[in-house]
C-alpha atoms as a PDB file:
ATOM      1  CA  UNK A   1       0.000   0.000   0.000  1.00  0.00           C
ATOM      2  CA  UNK A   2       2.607   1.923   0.866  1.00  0.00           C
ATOM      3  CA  UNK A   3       4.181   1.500  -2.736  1.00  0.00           C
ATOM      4  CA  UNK A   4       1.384   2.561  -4.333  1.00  0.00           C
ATOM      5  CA  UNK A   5       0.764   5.757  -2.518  1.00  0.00           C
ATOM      6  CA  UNK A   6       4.549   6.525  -3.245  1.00  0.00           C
ATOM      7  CA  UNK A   7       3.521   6.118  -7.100  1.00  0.00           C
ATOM      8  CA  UNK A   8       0.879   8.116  -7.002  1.00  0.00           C
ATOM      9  CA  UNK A   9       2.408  11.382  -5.247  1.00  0.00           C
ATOM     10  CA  UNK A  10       5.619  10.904  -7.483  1.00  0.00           C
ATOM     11  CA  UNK A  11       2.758  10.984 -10.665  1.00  0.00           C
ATOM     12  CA  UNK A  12       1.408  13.794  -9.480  1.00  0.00           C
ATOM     13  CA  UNK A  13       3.971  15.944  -8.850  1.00  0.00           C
ATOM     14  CA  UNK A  14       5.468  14.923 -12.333  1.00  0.00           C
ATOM     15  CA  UNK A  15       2.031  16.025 -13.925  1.00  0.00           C
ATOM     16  CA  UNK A  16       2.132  19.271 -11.773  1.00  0.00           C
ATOM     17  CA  UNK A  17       5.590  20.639 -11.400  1.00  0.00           C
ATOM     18  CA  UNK A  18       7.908  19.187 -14.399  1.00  0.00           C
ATOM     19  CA  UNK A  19       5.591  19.138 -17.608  1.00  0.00           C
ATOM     20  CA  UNK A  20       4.910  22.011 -19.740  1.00  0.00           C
ATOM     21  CA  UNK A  21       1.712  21.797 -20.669  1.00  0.00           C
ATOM     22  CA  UNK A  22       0.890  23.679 -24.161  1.00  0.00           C
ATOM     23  CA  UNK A  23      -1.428  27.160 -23.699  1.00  0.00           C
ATOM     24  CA  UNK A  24      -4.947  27.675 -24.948  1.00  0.00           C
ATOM     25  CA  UNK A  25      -3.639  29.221 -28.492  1.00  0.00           C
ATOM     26  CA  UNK A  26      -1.000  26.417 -29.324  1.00  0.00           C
ATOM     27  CA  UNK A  27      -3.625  23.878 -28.255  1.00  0.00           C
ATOM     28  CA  UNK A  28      -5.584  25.343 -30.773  1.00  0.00           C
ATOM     29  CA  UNK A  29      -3.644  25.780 -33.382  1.00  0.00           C
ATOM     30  CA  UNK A  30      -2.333  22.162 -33.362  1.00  0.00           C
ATOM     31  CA  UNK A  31      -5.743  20.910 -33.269  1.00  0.00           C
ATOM     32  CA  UNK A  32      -6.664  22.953 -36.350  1.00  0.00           C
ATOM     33  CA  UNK A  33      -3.311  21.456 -38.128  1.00  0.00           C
ATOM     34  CA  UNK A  34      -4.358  17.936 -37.165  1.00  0.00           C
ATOM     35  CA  UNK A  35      -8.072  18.676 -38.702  1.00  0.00           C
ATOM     36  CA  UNK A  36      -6.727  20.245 -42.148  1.00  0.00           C
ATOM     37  CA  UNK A  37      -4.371  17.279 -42.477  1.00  0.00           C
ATOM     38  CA  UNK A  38      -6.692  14.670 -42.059  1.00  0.00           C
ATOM     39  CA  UNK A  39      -9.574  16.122 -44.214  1.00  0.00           C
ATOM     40  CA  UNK A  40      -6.647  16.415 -46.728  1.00  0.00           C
ATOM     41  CA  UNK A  41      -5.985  12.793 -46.246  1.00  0.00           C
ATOM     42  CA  UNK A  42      -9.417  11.984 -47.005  1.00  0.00           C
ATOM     43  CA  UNK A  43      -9.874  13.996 -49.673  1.00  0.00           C
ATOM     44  CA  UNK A  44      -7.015  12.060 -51.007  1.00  0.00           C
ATOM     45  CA  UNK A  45      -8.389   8.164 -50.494  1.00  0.00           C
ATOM     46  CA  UNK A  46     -11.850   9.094 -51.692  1.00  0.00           C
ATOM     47  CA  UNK A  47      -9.898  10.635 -54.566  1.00  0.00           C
ATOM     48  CA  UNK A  48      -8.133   7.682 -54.941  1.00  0.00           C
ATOM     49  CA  UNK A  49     -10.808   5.329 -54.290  1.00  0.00           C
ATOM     50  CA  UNK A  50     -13.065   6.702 -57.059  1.00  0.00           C
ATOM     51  CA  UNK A  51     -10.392   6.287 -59.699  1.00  0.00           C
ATOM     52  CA  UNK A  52      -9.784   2.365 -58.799  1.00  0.00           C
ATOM     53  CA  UNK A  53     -13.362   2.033 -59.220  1.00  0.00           C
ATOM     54  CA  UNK A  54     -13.995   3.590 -62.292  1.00  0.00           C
ATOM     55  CA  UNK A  55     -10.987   1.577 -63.655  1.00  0.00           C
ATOM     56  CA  UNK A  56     -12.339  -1.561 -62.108  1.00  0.00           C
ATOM     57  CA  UNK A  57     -15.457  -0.645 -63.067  1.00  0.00           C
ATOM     58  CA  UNK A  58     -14.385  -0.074 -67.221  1.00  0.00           C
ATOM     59  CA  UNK A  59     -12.188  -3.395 -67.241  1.00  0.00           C
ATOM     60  CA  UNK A  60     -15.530  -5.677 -66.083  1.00  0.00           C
ATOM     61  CA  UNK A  61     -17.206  -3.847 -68.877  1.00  0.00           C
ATOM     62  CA  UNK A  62     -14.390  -4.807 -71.432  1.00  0.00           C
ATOM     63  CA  UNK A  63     -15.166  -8.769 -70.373  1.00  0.00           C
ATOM     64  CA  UNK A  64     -18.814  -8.934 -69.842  1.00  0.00           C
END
């Protein structure tokens, strides 16, 4: 028990005194970056996905 209450004040005081946690604006702004990118990345699979089916799609119709 003993251990574990060790553990848990060491924890805390990591999470309180030693790490830099980002501000309001940077938290923002890197959520923002993360959101662009990944709209960008599915703008590029659909993109991609629409092509391999319309090729797909036009080499069935040369063998049936």
């Amino acid at each position: 028990m003993k251990r574990i209450k060790l553990y848990l004040q060491e924890a805390y005081n990591e999470l309180v005194l030693k790490v830099s946690w980002p501000t309001k604006q940077e938290l923002t702004s890197s959520a923002i970056i993360v959101m662009v990118s990944s709209l960008i990345c599915a703008l590029i699979v659909f993109g991609m996905d629409y092509i391999f089916k319309n090729i797909v799609t036009f080499i069935y119709k040369l063998f049936i």
